[in-house]
N, C-alpha and C. Protein backbone atom coordinates (compact mmCIF):
# COMPACT_ATOMS: atom_id res chain seq x y z
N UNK A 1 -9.88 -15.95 -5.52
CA UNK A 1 -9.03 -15.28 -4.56
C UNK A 1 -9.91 -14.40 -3.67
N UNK A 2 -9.76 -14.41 -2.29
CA UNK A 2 -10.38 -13.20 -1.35
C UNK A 2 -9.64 -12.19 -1.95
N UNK A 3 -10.35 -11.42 -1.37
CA UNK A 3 -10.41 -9.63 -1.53
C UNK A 3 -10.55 -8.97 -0.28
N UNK A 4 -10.00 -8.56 -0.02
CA UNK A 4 -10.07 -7.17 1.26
C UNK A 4 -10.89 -6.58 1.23
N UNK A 5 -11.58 -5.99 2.60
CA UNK A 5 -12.50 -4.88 2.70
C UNK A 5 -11.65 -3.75 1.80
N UNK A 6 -12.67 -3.12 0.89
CA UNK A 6 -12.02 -1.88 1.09
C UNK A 6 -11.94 -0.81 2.44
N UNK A 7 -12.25 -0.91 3.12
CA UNK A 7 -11.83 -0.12 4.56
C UNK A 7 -10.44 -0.39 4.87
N UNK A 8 -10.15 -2.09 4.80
CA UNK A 8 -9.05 -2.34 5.52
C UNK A 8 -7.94 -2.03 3.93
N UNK A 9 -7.97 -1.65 3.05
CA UNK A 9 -7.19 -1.58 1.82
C UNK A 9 -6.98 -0.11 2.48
N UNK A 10 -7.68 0.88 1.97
CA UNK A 10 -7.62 2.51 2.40
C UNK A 10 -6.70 2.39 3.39
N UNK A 11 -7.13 1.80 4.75
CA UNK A 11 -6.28 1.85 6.01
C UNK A 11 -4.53 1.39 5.87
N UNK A 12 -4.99 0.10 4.87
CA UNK A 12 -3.38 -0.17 4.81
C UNK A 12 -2.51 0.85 4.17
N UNK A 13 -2.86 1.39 2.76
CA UNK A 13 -2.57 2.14 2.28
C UNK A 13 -2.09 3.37 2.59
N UNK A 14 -3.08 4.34 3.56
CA UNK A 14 -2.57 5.42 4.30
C UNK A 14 -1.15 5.17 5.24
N UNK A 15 -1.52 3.99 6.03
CA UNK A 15 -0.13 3.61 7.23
C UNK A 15 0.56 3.47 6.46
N UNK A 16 0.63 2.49 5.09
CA UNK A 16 2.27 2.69 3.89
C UNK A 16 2.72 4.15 3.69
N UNK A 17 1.81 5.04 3.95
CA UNK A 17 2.28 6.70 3.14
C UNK A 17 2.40 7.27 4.27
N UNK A 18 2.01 7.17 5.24
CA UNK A 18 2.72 7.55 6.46
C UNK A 18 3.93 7.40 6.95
N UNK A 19 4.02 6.11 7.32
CA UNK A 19 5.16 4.98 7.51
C UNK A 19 6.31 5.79 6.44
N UNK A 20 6.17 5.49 5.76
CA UNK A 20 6.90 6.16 4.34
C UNK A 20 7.79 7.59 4.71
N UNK A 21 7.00 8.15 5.02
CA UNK A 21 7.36 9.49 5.46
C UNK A 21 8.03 9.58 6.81
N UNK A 22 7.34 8.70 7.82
CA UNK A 22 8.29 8.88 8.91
C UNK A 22 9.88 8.23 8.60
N UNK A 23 9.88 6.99 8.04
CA UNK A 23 11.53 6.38 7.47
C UNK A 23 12.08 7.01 7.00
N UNK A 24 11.29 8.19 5.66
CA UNK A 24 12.40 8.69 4.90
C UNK A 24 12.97 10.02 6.42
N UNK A 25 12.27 10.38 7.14
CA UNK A 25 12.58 11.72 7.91
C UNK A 25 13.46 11.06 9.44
N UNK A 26 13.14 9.86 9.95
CA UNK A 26 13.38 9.12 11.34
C UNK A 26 14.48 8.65 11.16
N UNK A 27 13.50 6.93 10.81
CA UNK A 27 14.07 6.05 10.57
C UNK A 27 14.61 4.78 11.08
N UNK A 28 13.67 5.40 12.24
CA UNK A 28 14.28 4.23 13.37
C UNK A 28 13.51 2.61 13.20
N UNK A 29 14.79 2.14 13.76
CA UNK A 29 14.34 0.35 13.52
C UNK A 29 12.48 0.11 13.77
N UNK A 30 11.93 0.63 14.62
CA UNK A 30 10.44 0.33 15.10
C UNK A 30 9.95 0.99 13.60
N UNK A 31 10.19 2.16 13.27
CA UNK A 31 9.32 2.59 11.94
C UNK A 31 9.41 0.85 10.62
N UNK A 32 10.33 1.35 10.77
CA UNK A 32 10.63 0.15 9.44
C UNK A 32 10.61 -0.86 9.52
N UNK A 33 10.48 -1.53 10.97
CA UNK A 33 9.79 -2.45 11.30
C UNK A 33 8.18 -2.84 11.00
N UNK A 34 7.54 -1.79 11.37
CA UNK A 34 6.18 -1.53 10.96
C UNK A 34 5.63 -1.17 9.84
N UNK A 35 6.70 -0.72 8.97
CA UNK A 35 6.38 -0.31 7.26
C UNK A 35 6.44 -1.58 6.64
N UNK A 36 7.52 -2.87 6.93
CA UNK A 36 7.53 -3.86 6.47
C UNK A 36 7.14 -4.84 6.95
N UNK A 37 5.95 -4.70 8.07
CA UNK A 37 4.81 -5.16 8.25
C UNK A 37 3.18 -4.82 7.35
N UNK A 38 3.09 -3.97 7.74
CA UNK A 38 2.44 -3.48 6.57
C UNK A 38 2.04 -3.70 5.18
N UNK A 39 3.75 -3.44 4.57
CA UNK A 39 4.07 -3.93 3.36
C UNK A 39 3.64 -5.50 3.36
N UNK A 40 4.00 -6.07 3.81
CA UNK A 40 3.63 -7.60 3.78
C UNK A 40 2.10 -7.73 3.66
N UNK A 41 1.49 -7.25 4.58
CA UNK A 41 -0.18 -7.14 4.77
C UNK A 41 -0.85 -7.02 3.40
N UNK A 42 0.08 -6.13 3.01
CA UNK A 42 -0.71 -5.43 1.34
C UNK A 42 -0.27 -6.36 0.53
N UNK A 43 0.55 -6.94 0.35
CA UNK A 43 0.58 -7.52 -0.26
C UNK A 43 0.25 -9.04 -0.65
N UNK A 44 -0.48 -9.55 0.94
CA UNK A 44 -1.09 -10.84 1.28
C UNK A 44 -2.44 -10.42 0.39
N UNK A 45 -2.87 -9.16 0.50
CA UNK A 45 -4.11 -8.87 0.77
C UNK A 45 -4.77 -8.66 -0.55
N UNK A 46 -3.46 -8.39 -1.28
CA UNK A 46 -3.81 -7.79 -2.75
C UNK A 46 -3.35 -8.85 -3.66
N UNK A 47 -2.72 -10.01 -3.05
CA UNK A 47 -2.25 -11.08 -3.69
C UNK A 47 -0.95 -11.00 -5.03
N UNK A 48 0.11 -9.93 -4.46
CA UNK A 48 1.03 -9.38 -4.99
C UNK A 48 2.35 -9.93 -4.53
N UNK A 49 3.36 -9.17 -4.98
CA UNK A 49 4.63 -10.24 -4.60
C UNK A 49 5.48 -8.84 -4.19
N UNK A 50 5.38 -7.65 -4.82
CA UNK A 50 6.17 -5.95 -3.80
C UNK A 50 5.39 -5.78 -3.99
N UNK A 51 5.50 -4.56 -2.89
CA UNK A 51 4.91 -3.31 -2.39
C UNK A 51 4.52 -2.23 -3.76
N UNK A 52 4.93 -1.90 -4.29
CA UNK A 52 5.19 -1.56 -5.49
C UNK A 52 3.36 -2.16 -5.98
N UNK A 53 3.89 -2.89 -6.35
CA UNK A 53 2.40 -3.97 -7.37
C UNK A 53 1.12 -3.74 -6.13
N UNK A 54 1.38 -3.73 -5.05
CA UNK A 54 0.48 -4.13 -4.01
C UNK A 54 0.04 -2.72 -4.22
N UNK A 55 0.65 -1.58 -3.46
CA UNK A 55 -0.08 -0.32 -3.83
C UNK A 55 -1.08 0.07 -4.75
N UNK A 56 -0.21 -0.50 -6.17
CA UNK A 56 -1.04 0.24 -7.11
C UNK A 56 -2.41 -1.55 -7.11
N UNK A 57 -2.50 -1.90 -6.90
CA UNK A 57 -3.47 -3.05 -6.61
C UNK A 57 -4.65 -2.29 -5.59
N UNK A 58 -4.49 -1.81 -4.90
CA UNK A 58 -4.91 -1.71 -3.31
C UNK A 58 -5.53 -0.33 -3.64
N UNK A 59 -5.18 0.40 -4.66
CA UNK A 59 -5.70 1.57 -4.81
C UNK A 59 -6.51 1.47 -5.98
N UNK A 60 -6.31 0.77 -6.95
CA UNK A 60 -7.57 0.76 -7.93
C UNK A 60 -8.72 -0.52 -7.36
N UNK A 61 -8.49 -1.38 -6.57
CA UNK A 61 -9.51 -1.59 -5.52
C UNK A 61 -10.81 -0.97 -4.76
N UNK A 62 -10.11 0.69 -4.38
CA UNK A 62 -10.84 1.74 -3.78
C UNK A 62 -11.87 1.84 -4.38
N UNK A 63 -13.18 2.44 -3.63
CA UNK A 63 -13.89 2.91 -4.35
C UNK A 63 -13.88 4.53 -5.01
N UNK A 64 -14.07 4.82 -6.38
CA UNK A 64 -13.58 5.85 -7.00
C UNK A 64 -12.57 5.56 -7.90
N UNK A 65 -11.81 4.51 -7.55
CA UNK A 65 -10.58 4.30 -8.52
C UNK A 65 -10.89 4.65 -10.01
N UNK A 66 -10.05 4.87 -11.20
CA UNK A 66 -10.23 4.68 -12.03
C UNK A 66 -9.82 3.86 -12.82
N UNK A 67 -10.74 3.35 -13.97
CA UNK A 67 -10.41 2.05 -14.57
C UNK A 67 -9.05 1.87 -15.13
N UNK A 68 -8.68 2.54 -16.32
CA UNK A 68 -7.22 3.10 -16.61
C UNK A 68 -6.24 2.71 -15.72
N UNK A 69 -5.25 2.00 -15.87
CA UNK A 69 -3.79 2.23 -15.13
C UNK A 69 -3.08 3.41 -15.46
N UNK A 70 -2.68 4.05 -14.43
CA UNK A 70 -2.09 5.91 -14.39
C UNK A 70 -0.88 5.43 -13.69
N UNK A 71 -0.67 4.23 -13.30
CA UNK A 71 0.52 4.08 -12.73
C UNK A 71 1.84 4.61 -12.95
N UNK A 72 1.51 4.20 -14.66
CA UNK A 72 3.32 4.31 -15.22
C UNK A 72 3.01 5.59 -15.58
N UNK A 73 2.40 6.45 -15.79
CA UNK A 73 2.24 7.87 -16.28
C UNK A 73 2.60 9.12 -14.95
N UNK A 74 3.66 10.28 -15.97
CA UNK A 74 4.59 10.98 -14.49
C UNK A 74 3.86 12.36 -14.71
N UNK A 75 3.75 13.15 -14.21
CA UNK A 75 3.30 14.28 -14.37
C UNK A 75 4.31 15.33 -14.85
């Protein structure tokens, strides 16, 4: 399977947590248009099926990640 730059992983990642934030506060059709563009991207990229899986994919990718899955763990 390809693999993504990590540059272009980071990048996707930030525009999901952005994006994110403008829908939950906006909301307008162009935001969520572009979040579920995005979303799709990450998940081509990370070879996932949601956003959900793709995230946490896309971030232990990073460099720094840690090995451990912390996913399911809440603070």
């Amino acid at each position: 399977m390809l693999m993504a730059h990590p540059a272009v992983l980071r990048k996707l990642v930030e525009q999901h947590d952005t994006l994110r934030i403008l829908c939950a506060e906006d909301g307008t059709p162009e935001a969520r248009q572009r979040m579920e563009d995005v979303a799709y991207t990450l998940c081509v990229s990370t070879g996932t099926r949601d956003i959900d899986a793709a995230l946490i994919a896309a971030r232990h990718q990073l460099p720094g990640a840690r090995p451990e899955d912390d996913s399911l763990v809440t603070a």
